[in-house]
PDB file of N, CA and C in Angstrom:
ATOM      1  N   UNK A   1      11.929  -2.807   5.050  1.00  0.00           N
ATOM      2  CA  UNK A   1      10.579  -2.346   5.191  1.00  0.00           C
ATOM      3  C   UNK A   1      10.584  -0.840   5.405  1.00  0.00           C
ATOM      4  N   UNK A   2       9.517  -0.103   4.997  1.00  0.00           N
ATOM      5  CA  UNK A   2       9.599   1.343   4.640  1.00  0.00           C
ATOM      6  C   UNK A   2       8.752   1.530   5.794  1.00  0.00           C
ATOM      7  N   UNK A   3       9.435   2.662   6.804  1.00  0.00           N
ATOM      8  CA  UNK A   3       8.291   2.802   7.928  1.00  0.00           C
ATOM      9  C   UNK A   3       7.506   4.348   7.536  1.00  0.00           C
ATOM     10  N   UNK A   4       6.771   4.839   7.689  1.00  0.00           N
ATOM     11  CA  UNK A   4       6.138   5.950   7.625  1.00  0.00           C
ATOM     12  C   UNK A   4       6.757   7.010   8.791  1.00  0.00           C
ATOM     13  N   UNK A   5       6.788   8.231   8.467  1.00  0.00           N
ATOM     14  CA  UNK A   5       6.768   9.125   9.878  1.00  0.00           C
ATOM     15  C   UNK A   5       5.774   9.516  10.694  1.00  0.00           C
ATOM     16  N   UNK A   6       6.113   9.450  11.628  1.00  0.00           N
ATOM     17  CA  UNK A   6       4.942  10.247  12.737  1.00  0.00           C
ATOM     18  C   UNK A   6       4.963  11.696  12.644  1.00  0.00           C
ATOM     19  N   UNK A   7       3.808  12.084  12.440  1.00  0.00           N
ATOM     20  CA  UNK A   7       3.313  13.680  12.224  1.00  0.00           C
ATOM     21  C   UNK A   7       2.494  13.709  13.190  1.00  0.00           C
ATOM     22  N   UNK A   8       2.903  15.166  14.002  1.00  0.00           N
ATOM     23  CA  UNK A   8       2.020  15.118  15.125  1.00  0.00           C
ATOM     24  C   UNK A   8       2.207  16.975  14.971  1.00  0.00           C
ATOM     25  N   UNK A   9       0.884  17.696  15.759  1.00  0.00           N
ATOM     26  CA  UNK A   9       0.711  18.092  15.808  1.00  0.00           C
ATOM     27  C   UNK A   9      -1.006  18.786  16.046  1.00  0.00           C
ATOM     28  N   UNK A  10      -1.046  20.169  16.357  1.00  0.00           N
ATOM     29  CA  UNK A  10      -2.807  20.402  16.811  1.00  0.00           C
ATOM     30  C   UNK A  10      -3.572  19.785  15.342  1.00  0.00           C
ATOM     31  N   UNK A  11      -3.254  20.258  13.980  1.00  0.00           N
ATOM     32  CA  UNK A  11      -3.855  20.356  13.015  1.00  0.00           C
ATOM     33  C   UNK A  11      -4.248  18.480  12.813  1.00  0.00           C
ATOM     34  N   UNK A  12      -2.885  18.055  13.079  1.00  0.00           N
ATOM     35  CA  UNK A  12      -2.979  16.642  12.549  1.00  0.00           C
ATOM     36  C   UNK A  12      -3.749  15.841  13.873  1.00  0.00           C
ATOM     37  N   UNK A  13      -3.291  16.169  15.167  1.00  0.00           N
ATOM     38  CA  UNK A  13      -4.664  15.567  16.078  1.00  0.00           C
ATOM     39  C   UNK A  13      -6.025  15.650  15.843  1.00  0.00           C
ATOM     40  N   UNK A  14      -6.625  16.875  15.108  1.00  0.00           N
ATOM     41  CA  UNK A  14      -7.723  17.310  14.676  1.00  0.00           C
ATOM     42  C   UNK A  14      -8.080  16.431  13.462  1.00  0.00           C
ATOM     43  N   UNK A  15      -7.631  16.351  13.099  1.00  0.00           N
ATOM     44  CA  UNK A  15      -7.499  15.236  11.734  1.00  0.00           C
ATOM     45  C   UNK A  15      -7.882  13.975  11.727  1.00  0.00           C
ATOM     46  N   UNK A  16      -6.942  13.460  12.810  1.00  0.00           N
ATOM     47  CA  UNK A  16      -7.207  12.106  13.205  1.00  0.00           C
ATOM     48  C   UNK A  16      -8.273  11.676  14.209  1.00  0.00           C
ATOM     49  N   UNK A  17      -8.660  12.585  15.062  1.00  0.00           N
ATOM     50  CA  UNK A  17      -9.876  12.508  15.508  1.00  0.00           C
ATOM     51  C   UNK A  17     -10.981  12.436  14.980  1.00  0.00           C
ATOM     52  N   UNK A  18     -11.707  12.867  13.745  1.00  0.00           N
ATOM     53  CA  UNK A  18     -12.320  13.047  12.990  1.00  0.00           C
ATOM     54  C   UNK A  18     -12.689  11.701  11.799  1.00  0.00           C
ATOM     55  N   UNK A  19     -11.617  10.860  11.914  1.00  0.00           N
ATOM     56  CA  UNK A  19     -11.317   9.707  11.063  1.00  0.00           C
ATOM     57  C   UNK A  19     -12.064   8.580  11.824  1.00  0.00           C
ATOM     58  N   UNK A  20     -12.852   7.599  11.230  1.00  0.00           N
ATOM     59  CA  UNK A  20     -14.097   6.614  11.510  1.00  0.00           C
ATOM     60  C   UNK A  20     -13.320   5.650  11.930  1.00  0.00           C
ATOM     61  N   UNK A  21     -13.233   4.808  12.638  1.00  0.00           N
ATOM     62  CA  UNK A  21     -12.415   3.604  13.153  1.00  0.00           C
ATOM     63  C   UNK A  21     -12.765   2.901  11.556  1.00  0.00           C
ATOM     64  N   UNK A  22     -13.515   2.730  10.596  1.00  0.00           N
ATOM     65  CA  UNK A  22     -13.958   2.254   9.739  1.00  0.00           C
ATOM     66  C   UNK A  22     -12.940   2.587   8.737  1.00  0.00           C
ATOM     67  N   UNK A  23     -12.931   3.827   8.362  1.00  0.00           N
ATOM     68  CA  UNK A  23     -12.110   4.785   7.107  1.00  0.00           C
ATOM     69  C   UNK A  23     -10.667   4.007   8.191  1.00  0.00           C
ATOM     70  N   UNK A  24     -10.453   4.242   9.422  1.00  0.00           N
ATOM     71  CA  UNK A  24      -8.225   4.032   9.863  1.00  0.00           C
ATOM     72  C   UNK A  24      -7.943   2.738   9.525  1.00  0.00           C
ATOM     73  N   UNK A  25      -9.249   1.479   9.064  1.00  0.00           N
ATOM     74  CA  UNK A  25      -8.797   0.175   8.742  1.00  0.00           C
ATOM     75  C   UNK A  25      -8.829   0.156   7.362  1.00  0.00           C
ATOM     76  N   UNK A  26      -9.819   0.532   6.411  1.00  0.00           N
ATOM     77  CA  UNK A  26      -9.757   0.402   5.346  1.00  0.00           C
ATOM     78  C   UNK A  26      -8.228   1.387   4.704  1.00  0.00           C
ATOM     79  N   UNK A  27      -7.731   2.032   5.612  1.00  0.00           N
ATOM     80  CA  UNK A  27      -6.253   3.232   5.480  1.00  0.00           C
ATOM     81  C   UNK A  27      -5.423   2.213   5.414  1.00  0.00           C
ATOM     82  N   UNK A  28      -5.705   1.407   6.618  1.00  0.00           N
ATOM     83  CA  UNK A  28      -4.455   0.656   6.737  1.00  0.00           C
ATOM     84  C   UNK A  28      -4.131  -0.803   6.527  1.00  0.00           C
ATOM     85  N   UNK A  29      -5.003  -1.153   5.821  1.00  0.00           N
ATOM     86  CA  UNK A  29      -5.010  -2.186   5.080  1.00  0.00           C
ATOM     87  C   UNK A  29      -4.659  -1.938   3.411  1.00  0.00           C
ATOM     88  N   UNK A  30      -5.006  -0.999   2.791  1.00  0.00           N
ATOM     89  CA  UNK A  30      -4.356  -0.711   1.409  1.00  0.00           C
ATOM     90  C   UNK A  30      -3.012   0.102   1.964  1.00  0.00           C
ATOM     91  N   UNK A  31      -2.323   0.568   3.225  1.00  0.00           N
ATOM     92  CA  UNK A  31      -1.252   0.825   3.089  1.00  0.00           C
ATOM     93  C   UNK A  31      -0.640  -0.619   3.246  1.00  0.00           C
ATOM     94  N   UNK A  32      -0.895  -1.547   4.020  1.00  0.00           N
ATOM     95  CA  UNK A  32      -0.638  -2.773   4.077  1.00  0.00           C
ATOM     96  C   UNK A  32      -0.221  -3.744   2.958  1.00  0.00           C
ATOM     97  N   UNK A  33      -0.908  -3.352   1.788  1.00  0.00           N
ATOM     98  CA  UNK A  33      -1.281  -4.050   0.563  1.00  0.00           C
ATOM     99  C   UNK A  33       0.315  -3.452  -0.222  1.00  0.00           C
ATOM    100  N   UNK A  34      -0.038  -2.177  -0.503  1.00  0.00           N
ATOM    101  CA  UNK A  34       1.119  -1.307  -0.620  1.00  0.00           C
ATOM    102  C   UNK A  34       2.359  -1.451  -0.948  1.00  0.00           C
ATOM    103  N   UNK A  35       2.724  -1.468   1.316  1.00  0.00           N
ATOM    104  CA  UNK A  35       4.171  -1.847   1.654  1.00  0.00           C
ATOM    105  C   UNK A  35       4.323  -3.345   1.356  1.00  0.00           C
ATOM    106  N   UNK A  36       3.295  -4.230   0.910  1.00  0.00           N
ATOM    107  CA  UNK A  36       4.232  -5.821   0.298  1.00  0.00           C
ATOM    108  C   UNK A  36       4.635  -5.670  -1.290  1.00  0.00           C
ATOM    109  N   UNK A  37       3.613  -4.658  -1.844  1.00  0.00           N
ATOM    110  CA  UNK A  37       3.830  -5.091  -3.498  1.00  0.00           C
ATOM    111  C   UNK A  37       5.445  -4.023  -3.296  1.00  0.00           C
ATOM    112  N   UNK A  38       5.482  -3.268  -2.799  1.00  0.00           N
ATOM    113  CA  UNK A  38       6.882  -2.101  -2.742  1.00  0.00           C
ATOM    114  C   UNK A  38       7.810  -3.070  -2.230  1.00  0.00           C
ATOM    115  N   UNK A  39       7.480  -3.995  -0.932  1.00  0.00           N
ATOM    116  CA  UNK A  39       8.779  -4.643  -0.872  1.00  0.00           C
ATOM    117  C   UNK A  39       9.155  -5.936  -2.002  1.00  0.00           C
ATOM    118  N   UNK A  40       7.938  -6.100  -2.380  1.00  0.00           N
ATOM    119  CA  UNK A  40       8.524  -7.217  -3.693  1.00  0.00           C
ATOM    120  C   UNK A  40       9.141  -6.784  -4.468  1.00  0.00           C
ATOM    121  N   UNK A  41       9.402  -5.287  -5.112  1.00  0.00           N
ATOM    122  CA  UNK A  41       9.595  -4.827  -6.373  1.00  0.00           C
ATOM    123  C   UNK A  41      11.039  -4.175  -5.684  1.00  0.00           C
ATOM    124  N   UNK A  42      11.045  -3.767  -4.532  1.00  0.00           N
ATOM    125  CA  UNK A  42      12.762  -3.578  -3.885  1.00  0.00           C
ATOM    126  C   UNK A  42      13.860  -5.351  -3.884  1.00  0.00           C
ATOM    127  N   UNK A  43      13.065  -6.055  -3.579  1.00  0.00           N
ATOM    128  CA  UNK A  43      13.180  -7.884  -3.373  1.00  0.00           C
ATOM    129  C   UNK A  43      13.750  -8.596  -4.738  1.00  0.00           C
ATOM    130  N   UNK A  44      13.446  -8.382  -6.075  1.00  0.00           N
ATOM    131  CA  UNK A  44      13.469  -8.565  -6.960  1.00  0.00           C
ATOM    132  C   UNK A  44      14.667  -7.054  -7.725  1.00  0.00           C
ATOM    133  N   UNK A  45      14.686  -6.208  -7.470  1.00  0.00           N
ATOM    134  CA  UNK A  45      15.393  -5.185  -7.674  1.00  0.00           C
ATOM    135  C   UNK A  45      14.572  -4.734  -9.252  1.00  0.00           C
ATOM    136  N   UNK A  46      13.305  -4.046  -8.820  1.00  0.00           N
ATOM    137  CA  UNK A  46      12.581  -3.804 -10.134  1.00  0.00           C
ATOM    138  C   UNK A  46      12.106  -2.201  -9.905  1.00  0.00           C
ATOM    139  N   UNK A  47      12.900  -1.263 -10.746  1.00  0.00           N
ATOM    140  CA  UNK A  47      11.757  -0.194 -10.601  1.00  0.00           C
ATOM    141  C   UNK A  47      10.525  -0.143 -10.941  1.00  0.00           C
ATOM    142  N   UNK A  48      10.082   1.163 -10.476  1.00  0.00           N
ATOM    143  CA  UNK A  48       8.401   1.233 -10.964  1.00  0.00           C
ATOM    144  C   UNK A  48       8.258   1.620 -12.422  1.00  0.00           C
ATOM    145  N   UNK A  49       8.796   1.744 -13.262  1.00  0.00           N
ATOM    146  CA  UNK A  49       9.333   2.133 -14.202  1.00  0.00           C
ATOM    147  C   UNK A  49       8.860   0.659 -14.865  1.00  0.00           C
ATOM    148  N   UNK A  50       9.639   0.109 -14.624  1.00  0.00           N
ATOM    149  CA  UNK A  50       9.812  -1.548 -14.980  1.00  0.00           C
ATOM    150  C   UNK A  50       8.457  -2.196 -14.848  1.00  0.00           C
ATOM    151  N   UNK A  51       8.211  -2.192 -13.385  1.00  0.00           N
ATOM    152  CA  UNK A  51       7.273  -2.873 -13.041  1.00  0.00           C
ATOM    153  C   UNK A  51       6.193  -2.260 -13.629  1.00  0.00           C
ATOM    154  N   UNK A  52       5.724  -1.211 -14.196  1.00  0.00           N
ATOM    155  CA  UNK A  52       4.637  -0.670 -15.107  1.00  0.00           C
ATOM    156  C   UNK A  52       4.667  -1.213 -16.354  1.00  0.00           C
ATOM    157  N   UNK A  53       5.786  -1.714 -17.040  1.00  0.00           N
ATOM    158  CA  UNK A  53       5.943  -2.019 -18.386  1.00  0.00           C
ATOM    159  C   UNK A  53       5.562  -3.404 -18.252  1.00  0.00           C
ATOM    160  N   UNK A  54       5.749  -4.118 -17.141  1.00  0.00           N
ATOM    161  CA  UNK A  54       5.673  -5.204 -17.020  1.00  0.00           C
ATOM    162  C   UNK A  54       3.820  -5.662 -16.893  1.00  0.00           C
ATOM    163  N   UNK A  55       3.525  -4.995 -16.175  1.00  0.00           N
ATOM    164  CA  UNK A  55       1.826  -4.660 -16.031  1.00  0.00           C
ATOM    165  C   UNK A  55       1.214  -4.209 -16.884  1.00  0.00           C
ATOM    166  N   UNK A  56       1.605  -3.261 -17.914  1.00  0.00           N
ATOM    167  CA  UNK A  56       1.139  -2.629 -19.252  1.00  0.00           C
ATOM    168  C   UNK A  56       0.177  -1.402 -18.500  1.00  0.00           C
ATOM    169  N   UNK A  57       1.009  -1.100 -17.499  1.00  0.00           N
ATOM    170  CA  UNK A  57       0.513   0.225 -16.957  1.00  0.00           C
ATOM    171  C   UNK A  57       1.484   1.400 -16.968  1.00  0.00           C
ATOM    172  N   UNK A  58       0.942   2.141 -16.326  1.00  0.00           N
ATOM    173  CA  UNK A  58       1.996   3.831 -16.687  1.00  0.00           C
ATOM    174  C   UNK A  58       2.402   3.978 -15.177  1.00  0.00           C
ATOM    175  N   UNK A  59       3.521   4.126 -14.866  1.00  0.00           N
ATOM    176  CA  UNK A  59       4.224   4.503 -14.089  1.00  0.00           C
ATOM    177  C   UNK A  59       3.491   5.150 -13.147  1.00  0.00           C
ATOM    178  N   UNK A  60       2.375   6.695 -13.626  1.00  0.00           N
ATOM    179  CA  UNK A  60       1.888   6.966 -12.615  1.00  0.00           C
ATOM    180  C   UNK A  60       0.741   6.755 -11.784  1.00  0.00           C
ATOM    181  N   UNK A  61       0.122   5.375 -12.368  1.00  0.00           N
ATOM    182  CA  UNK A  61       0.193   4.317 -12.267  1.00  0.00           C
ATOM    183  C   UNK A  61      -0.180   3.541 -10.768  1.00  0.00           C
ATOM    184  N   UNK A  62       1.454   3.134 -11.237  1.00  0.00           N
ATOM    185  CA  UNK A  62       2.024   2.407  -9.949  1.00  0.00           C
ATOM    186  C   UNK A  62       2.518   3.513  -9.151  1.00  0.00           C
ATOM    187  N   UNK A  63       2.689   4.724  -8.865  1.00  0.00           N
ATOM    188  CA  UNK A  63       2.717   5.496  -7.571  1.00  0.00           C
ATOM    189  C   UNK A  63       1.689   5.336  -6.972  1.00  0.00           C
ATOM    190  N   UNK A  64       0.625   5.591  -8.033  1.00  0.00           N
ATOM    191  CA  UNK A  64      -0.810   5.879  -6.490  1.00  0.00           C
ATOM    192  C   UNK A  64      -0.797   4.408  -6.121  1.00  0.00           C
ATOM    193  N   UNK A  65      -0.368   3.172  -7.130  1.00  0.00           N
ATOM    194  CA  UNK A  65      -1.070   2.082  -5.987  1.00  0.00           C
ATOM    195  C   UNK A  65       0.342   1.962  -4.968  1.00  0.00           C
ATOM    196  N   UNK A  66       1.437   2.210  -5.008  1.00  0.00           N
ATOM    197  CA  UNK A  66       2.217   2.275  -3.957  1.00  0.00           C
ATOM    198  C   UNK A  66       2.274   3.526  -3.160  1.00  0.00           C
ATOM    199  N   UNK A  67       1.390   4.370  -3.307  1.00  0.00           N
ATOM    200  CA  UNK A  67       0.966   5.453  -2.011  1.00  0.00           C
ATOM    201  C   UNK A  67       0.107   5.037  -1.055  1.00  0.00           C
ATOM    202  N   UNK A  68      -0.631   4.077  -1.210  1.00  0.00           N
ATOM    203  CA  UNK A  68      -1.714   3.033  -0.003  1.00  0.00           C
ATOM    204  C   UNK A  68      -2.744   3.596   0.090  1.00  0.00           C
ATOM    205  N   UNK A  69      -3.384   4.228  -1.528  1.00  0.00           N
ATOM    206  CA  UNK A  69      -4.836   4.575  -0.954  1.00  0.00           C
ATOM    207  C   UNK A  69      -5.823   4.297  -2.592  1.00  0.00           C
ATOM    208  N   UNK A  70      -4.701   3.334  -3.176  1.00  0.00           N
ATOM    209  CA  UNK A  70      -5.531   2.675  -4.656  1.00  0.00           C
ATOM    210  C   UNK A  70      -6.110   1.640  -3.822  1.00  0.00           C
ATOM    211  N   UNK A  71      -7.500   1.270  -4.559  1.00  0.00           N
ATOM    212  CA  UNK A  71      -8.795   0.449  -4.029  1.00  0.00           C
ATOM    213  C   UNK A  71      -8.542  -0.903  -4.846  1.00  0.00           C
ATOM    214  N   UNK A  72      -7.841  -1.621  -4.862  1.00  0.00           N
ATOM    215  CA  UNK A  72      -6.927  -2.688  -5.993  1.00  0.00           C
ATOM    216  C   UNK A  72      -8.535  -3.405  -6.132  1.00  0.00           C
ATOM    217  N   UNK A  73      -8.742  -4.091  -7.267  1.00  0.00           N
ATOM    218  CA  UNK A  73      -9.640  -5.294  -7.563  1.00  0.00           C
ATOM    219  C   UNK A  73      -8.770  -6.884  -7.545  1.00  0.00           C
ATOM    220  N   UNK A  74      -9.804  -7.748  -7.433  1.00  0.00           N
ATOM    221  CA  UNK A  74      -9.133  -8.520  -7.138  1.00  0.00           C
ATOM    222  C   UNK A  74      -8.261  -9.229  -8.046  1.00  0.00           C
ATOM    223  N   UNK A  75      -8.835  -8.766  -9.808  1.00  0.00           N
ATOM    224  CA  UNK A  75      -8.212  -8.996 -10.861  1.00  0.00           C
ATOM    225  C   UNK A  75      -6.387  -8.502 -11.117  1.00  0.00           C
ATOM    226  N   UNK A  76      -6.558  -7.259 -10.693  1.00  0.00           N
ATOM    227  CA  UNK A  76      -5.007  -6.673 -10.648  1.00  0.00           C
ATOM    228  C   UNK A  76      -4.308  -7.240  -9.116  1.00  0.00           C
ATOM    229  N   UNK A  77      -4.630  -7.732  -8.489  1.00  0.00           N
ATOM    230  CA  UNK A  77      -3.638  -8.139  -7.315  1.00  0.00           C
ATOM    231  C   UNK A  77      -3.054  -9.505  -7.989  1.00  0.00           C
ATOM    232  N   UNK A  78      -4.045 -10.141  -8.561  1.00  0.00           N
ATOM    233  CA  UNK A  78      -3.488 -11.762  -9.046  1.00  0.00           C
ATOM    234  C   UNK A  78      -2.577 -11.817  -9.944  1.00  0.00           C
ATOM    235  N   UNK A  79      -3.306 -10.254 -11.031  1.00  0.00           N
ATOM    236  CA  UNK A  79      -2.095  -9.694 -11.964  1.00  0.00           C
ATOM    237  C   UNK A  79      -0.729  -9.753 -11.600  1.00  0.00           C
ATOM    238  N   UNK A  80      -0.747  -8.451 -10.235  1.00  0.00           N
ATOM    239  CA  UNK A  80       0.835  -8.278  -9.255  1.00  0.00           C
ATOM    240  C   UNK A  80       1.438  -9.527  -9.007  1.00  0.00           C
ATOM    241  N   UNK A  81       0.740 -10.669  -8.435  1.00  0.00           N
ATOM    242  CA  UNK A  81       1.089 -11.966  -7.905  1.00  0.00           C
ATOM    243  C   UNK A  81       1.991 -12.133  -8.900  1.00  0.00           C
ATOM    244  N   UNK A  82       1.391 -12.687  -9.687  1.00  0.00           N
ATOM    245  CA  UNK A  82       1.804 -13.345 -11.124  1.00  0.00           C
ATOM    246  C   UNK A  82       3.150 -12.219 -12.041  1.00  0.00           C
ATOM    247  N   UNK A  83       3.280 -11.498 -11.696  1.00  0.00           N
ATOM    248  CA  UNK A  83       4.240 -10.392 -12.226  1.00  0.00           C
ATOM    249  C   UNK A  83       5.734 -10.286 -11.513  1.00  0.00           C
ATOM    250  N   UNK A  84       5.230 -10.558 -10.088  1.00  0.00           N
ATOM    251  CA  UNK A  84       6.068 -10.405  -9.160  1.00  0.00           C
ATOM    252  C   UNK A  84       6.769 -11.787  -8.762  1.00  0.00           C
ATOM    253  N   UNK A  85       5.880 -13.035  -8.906  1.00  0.00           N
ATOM    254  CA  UNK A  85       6.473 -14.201  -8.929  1.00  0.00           C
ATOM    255  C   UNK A  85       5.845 -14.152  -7.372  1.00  0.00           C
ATOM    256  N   UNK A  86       4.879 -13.446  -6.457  1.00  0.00           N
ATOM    257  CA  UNK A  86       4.455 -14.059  -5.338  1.00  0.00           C
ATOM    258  C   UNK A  86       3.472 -14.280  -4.868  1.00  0.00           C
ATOM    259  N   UNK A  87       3.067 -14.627  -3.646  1.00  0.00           N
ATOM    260  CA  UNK A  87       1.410 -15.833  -3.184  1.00  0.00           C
ATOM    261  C   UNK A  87       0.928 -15.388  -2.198  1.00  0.00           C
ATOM    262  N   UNK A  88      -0.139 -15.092  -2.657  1.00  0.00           N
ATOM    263  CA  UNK A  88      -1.181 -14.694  -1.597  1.00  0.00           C
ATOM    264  C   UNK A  88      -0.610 -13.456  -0.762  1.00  0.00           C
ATOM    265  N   UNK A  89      -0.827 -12.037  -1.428  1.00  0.00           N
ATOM    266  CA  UNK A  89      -0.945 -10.557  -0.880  1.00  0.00           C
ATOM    267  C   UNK A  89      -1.815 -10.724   0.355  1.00  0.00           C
ATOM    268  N   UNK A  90      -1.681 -10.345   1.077  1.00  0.00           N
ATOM    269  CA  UNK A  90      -1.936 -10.997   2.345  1.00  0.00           C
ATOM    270  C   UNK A  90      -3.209  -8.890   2.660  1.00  0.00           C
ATOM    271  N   UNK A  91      -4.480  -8.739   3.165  1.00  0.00           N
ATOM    272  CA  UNK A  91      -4.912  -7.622   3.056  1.00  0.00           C
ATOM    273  C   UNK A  91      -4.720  -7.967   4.852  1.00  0.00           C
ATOM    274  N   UNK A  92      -3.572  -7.056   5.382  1.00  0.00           N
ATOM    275  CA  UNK A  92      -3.520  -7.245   6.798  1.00  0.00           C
ATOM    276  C   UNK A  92      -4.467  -6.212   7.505  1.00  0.00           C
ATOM    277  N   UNK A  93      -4.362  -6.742   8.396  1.00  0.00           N
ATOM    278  CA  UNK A  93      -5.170  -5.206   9.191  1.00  0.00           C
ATOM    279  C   UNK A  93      -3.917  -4.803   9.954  1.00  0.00           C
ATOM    280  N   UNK A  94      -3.373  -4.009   9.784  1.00  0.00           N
ATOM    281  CA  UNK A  94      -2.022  -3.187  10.452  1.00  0.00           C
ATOM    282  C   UNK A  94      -2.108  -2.869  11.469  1.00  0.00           C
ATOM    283  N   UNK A  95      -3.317  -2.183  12.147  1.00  0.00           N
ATOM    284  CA  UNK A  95      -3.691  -1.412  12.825  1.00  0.00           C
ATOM    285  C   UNK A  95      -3.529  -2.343  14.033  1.00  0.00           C
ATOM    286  N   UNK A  96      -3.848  -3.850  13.912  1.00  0.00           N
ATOM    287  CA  UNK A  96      -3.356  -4.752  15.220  1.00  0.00           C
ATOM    288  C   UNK A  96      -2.122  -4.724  15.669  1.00  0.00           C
ATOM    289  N   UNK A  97      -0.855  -4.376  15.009  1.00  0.00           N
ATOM    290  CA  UNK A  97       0.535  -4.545  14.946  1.00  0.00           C
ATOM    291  C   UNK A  97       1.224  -3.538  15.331  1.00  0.00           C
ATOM    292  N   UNK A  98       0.777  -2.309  15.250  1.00  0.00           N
ATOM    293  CA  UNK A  98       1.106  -1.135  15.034  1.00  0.00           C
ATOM    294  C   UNK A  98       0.686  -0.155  15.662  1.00  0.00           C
ATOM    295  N   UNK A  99       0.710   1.248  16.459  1.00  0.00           N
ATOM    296  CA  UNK A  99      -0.286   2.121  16.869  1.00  0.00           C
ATOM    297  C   UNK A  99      -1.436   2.761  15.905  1.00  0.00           C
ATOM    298  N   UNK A 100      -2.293   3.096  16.181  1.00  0.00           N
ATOM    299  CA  UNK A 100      -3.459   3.733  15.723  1.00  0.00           C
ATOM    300  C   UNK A 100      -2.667   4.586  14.798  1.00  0.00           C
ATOM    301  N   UNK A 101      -3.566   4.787  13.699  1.00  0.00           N
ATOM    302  CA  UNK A 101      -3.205   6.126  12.666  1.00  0.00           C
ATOM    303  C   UNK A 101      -3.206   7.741  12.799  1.00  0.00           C
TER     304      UNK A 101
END
């Protein structure tokens, strides 16, 4: 599992203060979404490369939806399912598990 770094600082406290309890769930639920389709495609040993050809998408692509801030429909997740060979992408709320953003 890919953890993120902690960035801290005045600029980035300012930042995060400013962020809607609304906008840090909807953050962290497509990073949520994200880190499962990234660990399926590490799980399976598939680049993004691959896994775009496989989707009939372009590589760059699949960065933004594995950067955690593509707005997926529900048509392309069933797509991923079905690509990836797995069930039910689970849209977690992270933010229970984890510290605040």
């Amino acid at each position: 599992m890919i953890i993120a770094r902690k960035h801290t600082g005045v600029l980035i406290s300012s930042i995060k203060e400013n962020i809607s309890e609304k906008t840090k769930e909807k953050i962290s639920k497509r990073m949520g979404l994200a880190a499962q389709i990234d660990n399926a495609l590490q799980k399976r040993g598939f680049t993004n490369q691959e896994f775009a050809f496989m989707m009939g998408k372009k590589p760059s692509e699949i960065s933004r939806w594995l950067s955690g801030t593509h707005n997926f429909t529900t048509e392309t997740l069933w797509e991923i399912e079905r690509v990836l060979n797995i069930q039910n992408l689970q849209v977690q709320n992270l933010m229970r598990s984890q510290k605040r953003i």
